[in-house]
Protein backbone atom coordinates (compact mmCIF):
# COMPACT_ATOMS: atom_id res chain seq x y z
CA UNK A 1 0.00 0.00 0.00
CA UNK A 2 1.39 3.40 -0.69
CA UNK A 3 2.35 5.44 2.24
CA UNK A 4 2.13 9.06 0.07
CA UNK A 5 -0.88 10.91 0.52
CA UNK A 6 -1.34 11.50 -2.96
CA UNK A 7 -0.47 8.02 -3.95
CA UNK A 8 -3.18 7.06 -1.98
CA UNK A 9 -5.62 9.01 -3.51
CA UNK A 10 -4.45 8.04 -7.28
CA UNK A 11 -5.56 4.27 -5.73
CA UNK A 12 -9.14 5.34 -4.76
CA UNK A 13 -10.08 7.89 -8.16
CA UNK A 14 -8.19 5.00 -10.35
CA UNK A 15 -10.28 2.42 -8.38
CA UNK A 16 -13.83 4.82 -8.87
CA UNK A 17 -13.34 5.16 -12.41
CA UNK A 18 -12.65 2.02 -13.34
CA UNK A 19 -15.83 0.88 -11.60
CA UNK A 20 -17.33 3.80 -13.58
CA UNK A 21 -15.93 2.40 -16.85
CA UNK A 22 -17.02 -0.88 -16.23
CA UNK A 23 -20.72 0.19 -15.84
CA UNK A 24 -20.21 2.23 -19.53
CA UNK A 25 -18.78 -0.74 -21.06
CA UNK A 26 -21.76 -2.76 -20.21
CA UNK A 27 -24.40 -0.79 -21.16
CA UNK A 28 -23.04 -0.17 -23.99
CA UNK A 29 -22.76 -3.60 -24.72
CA UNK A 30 -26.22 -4.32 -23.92
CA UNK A 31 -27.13 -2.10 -26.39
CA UNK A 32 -25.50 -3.21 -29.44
CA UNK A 33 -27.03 -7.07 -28.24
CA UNK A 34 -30.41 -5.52 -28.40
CA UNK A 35 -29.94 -3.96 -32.14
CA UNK A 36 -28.06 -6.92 -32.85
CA UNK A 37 -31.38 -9.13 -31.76
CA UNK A 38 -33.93 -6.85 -33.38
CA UNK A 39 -32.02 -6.98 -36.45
CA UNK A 40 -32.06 -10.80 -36.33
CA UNK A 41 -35.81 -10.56 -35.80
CA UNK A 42 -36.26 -9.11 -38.36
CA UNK A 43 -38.23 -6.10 -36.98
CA UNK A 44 -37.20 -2.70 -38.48
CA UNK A 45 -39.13 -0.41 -36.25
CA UNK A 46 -37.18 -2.09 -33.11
CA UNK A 47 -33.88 -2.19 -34.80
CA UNK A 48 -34.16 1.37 -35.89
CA UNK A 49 -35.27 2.38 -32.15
CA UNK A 50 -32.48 0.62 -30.19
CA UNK A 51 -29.97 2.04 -32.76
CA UNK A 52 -31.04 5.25 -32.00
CA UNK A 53 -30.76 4.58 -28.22
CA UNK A 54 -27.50 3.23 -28.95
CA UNK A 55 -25.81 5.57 -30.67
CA UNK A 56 -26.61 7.65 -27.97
CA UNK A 57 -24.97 5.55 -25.08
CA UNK A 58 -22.24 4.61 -27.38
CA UNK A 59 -21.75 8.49 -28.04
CA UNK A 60 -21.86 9.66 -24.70
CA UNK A 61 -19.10 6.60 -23.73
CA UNK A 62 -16.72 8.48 -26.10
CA UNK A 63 -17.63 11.80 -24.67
CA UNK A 64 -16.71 10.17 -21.53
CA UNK A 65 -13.43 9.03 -22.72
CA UNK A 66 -14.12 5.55 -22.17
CA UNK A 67 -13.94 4.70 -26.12
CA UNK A 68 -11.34 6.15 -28.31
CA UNK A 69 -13.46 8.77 -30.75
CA UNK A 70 -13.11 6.15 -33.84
CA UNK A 71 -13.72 3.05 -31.58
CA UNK A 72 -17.43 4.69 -31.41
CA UNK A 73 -17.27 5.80 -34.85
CA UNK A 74 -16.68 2.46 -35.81
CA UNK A 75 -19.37 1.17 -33.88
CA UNK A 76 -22.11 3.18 -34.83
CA UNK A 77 -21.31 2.90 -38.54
CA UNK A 78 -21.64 -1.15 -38.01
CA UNK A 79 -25.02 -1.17 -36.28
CA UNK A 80 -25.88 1.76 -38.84
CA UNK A 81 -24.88 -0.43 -41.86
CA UNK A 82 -26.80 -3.76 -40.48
CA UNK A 83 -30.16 -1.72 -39.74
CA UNK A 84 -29.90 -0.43 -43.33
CA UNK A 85 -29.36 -3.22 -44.63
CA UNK A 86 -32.26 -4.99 -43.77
């Protein structure tokens, strides 16, 4: 354990944002499995709803810094391209 004052409190904000990150990560994941599903449904009006809703975690996640600004480019234009496609 680190005896510096500051040290200690690099441990607990490293700690609290990775927790944070975590919790981004996931729901962002959840989101591109439920556009993923609607798209395998089959179901247009769904897909083209939980895109939207997922572009919009998936933005803020960059915003964040979580995901590198073309990581959630990337992303987007994926889900994007497999709505459209259907």
């Amino acid at each position: 354990m680190a005896n510096i004052k500051s040290a200690k409190k690099r441990i607990l904000v490293a700690r609290t944002r990775t927790e944070r990150n975590k919790a981004v990560r996931s729901g962002v994941k959840t989101a591109i499995k439920k556009v993923e599903a609607a798209v395998e449904s089959g179901d247009k009006a769904a897909a083209s709803e939980a895109l939207k809703a997922a572009s919009s975690v998936i933005g803020k996640a960059g915003s964040k810094g979580v995901y590198h600004q073309n990581n959630v480019s990337r992303k987007i234009a994926r889900l994007s391209k497999a709505v459209s496609a259907m």
